[in-house]
PDB file of N, CA and C in Angstrom:
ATOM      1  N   UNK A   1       0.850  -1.194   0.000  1.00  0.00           N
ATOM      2  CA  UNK A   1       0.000   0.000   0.000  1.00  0.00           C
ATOM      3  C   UNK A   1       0.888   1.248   0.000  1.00  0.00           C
ATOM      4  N   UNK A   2       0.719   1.880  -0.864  1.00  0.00           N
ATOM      5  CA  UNK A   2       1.354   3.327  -1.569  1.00  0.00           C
ATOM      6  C   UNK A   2       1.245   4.419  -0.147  1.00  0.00           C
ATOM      7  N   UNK A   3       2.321   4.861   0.852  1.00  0.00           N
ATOM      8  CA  UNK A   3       2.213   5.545   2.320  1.00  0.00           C
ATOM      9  C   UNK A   3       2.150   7.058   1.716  1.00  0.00           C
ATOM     10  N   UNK A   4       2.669   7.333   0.444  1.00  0.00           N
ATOM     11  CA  UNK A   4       2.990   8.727   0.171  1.00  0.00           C
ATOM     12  C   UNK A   4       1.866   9.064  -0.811  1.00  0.00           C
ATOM     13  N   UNK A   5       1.646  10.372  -1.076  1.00  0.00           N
ATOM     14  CA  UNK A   5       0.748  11.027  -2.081  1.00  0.00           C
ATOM     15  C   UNK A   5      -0.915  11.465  -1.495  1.00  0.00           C
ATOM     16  N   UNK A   6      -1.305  11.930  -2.151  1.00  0.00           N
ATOM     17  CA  UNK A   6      -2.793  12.901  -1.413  1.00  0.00           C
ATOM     18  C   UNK A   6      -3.893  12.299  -0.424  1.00  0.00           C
ATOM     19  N   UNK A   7      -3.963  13.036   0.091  1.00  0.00           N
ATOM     20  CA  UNK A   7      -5.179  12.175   1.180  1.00  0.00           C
ATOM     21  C   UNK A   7      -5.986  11.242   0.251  1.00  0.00           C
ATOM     22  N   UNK A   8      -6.328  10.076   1.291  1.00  0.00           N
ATOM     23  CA  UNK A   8      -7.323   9.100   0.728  1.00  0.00           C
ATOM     24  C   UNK A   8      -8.993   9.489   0.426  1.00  0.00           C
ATOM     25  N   UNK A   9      -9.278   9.317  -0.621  1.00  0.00           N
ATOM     26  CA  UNK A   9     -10.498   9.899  -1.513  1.00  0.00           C
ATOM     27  C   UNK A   9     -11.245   9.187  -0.716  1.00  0.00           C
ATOM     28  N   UNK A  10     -12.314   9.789  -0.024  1.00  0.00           N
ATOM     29  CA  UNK A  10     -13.375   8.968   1.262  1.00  0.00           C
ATOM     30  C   UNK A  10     -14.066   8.211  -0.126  1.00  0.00           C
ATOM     31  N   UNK A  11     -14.755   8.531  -1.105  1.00  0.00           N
ATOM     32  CA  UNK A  11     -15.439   8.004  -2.201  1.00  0.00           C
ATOM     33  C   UNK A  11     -15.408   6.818  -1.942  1.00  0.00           C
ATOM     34  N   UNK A  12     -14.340   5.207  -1.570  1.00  0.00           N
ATOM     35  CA  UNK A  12     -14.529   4.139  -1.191  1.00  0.00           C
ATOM     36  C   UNK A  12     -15.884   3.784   0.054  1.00  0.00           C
ATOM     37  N   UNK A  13     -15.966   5.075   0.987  1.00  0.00           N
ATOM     38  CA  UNK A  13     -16.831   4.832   1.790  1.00  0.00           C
ATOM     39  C   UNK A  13     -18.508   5.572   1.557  1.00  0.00           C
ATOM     40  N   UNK A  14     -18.513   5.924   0.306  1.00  0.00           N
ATOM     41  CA  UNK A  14     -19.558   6.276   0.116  1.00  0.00           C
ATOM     42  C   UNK A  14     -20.222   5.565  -1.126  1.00  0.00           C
ATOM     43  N   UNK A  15     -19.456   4.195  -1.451  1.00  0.00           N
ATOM     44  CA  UNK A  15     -20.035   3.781  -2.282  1.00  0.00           C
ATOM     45  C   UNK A  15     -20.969   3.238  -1.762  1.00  0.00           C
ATOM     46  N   UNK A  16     -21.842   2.004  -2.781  1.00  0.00           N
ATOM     47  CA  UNK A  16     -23.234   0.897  -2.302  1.00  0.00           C
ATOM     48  C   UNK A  16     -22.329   0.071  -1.823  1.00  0.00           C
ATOM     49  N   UNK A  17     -22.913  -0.441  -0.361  1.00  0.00           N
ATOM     50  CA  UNK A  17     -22.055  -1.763   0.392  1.00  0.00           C
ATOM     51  C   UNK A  17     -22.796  -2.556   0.015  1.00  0.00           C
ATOM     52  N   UNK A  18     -21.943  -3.890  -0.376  1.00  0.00           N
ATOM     53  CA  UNK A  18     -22.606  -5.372   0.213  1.00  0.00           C
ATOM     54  C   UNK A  18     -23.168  -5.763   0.461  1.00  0.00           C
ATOM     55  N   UNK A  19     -23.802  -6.282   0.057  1.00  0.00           N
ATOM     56  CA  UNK A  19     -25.340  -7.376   1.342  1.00  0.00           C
ATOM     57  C   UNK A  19     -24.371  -7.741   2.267  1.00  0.00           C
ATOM     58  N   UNK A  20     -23.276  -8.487   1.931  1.00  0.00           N
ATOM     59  CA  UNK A  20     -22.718  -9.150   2.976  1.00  0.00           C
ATOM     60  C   UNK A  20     -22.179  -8.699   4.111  1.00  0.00           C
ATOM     61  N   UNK A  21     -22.295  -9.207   5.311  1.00  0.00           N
ATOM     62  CA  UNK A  21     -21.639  -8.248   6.338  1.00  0.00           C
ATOM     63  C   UNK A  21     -20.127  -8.181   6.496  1.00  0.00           C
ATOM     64  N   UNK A  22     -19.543  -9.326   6.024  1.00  0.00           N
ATOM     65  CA  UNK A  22     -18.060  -8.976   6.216  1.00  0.00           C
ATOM     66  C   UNK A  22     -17.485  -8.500   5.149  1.00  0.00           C
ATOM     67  N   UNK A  23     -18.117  -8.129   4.062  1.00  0.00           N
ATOM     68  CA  UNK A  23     -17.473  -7.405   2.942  1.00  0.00           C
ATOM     69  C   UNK A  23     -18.041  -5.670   3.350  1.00  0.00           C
ATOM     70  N   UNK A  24     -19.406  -5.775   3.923  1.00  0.00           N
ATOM     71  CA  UNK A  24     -20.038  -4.094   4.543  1.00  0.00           C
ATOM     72  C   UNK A  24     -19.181  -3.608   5.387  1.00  0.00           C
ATOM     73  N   UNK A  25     -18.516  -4.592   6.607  1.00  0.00           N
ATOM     74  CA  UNK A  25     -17.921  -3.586   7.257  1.00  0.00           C
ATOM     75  C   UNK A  25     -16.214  -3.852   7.309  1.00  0.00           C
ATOM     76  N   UNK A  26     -16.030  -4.741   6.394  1.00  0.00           N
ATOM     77  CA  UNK A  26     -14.257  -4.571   6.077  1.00  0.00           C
ATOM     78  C   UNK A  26     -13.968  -3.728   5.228  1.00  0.00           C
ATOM     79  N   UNK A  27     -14.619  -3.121   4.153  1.00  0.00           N
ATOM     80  CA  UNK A  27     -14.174  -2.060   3.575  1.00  0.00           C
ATOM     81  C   UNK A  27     -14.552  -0.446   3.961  1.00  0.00           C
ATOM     82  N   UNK A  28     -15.403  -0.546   4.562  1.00  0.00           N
ATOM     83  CA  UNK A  28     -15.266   1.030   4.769  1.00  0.00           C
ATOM     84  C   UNK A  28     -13.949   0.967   6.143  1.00  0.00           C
ATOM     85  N   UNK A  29     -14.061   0.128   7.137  1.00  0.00           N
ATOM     86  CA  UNK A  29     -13.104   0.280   8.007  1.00  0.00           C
ATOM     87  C   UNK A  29     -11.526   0.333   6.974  1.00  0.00           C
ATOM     88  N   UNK A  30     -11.380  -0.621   6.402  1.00  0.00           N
ATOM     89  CA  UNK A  30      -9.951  -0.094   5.465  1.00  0.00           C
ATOM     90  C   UNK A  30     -10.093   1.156   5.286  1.00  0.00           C
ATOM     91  N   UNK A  31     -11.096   1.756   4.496  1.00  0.00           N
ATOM     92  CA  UNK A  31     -11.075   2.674   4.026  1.00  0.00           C
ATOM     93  C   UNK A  31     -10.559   4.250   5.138  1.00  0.00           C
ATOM     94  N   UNK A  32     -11.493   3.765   6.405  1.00  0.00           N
ATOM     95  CA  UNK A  32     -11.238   4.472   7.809  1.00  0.00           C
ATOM     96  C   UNK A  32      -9.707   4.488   8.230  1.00  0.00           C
ATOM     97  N   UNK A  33      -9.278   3.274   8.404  1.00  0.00           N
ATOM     98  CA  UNK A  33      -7.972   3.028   8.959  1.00  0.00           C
ATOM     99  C   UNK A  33      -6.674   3.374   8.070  1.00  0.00           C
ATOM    100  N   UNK A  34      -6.674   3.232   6.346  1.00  0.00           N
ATOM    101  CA  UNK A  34      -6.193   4.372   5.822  1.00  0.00           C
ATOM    102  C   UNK A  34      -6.118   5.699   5.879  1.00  0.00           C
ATOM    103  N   UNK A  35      -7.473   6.573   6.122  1.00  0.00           N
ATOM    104  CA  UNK A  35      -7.795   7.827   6.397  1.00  0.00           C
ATOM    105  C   UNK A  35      -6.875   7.747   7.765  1.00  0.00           C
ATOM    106  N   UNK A  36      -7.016   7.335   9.015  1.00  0.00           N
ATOM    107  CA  UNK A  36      -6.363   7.725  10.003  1.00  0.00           C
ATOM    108  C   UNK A  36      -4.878   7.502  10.152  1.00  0.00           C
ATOM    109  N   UNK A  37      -4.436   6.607   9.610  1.00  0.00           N
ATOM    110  CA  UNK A  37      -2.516   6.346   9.174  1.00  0.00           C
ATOM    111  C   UNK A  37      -2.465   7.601   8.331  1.00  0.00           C
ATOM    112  N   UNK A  38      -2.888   8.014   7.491  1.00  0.00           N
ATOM    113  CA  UNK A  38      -2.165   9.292   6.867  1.00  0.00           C
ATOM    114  C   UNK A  38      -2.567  10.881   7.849  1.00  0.00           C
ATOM    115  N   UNK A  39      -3.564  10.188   8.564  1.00  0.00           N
ATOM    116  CA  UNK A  39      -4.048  11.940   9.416  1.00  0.00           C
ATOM    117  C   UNK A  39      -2.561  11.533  10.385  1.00  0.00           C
ATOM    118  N   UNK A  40      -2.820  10.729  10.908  1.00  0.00           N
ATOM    119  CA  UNK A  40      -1.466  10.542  11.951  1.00  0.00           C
ATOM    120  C   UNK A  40      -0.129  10.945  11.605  1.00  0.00           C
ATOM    121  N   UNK A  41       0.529  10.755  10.101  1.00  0.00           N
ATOM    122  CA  UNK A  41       1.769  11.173  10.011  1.00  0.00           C
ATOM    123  C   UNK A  41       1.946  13.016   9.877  1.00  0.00           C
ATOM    124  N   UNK A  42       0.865  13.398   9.739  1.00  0.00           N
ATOM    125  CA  UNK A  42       0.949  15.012   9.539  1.00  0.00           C
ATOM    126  C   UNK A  42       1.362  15.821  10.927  1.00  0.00           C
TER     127      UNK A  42
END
C-alpha cells in the first residue's frame, strides 16, 4: 500500500455496500484506517 501522495479519496466509503456483512464492514473500516494512518503522520 502506496504511504505517500494525497489524502485518501473517502469516495470508497460512500459507495453501495454489500449485502454481505463482512465485505459491509471490512471495507469502509480499510477505508477508515487508511484515512487515520495518513491523518497521523501530519
Amino acid at each position: 500500500m502506496p504511504s505517500d501522495g494525497p489524502i485518501p479519496s473517502p469516495k470508497c466509503m460512500s459507495l453501495p455496500l454489500p449485502l454481505e456483512p463482512r465485505l459491509k464492514f471490512s471495507k469502509p473500516i480499510k477505508c477508515i484506517l487508511k484515512y487515520i494512518l495518513w491523518a497521523l503522520r501530519i
